[in-house]
Protein backbone atom coordinates (compact mmCIF):
# COMPACT_ATOMS: atom_id res chain seq x y z
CA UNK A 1 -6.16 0.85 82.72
CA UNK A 2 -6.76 -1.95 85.22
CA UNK A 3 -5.79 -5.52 84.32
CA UNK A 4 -9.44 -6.56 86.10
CA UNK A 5 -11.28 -8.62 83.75
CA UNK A 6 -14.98 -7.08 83.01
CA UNK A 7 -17.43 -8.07 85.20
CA UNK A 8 -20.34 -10.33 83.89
CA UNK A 9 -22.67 -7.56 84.74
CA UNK A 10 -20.67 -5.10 82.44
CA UNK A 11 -20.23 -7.66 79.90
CA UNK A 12 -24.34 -7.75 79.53
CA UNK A 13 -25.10 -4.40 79.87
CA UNK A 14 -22.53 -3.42 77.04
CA UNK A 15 -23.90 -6.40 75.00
CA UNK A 16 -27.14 -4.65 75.40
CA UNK A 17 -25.90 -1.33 74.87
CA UNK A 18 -27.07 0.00 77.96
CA UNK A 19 -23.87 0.52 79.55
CA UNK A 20 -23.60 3.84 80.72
CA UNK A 21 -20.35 6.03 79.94
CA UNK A 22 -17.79 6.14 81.42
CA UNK A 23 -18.08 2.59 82.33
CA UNK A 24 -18.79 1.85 78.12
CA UNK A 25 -15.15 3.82 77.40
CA UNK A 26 -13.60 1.43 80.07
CA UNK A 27 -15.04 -1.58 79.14
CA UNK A 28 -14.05 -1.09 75.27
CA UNK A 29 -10.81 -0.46 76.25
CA UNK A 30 -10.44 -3.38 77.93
CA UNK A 31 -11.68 -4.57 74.79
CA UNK A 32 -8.40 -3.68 72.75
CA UNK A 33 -6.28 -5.75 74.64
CA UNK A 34 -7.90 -8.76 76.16
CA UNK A 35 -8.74 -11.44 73.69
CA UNK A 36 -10.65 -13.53 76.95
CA UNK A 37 -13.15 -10.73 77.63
CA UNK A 38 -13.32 -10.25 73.86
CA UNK A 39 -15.09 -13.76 73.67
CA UNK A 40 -16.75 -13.71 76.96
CA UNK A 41 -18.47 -10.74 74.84
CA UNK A 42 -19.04 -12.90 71.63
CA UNK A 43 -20.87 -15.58 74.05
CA UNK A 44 -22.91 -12.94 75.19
CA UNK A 45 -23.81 -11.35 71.94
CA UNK A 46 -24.43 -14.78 70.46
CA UNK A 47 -27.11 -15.41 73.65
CA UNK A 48 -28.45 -12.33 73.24
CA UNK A 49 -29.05 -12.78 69.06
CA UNK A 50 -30.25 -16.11 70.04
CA UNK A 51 -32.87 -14.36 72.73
CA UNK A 52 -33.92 -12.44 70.20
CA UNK A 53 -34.70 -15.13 67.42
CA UNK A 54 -36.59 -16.99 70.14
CA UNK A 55 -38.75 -14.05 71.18
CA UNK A 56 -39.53 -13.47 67.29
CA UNK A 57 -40.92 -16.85 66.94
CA UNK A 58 -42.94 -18.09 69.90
CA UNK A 59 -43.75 -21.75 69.50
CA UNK A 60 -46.81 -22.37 68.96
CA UNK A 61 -47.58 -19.01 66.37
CA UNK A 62 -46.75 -18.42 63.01
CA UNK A 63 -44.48 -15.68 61.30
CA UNK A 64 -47.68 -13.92 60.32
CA UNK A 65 -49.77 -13.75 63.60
CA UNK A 66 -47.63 -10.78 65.01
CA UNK A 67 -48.99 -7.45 65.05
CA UNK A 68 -46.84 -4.46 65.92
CA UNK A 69 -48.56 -1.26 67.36
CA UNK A 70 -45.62 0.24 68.94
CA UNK A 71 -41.87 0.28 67.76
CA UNK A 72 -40.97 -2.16 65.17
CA UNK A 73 -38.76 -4.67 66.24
CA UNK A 74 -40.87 -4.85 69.94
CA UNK A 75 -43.75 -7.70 70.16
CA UNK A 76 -46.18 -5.89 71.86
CA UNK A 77 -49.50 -7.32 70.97
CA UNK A 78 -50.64 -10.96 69.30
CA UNK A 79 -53.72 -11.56 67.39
């Protein structure tokens, strides 16, 4: 196991779950021991949540106006 912190990059793409493996088996082992990356991670899942909210409610439209005709979860087309 190295005693290299995770990169940013790696940090994001785990966050997003689209870290491939082996590099996802690496990086959560880092994980276990290293309480810095361990919140590097939590500001990165917190940004990422927060990403998310923001995308869900566009200023300017209401809760209602969204119309899904894809996956749920995805904004893909607004009334």
């Amino acid at each position: 196991m190295s005693t290299e912190h995770i990169t940013d990059d790696d940090l994001d793409l785990y966050s997003l779950a689209r870290l491939p493996e082996p590099a996802c088996a690496v990086v959560e082992e880092h994980l276990l021991v290293c309480m810095d990356c361990q919140e590097r991670l939590t500001g990165w899942d917190e940004y990422a949540r927060a990403m998310r909210s923001a995308c869900r409610q566009p200023e300017g439209h209401s809760a209602g106006t969204r119309k899904n005709h894809e996956e749920p979860g995805r904004v893909t087309h607004w009334d």
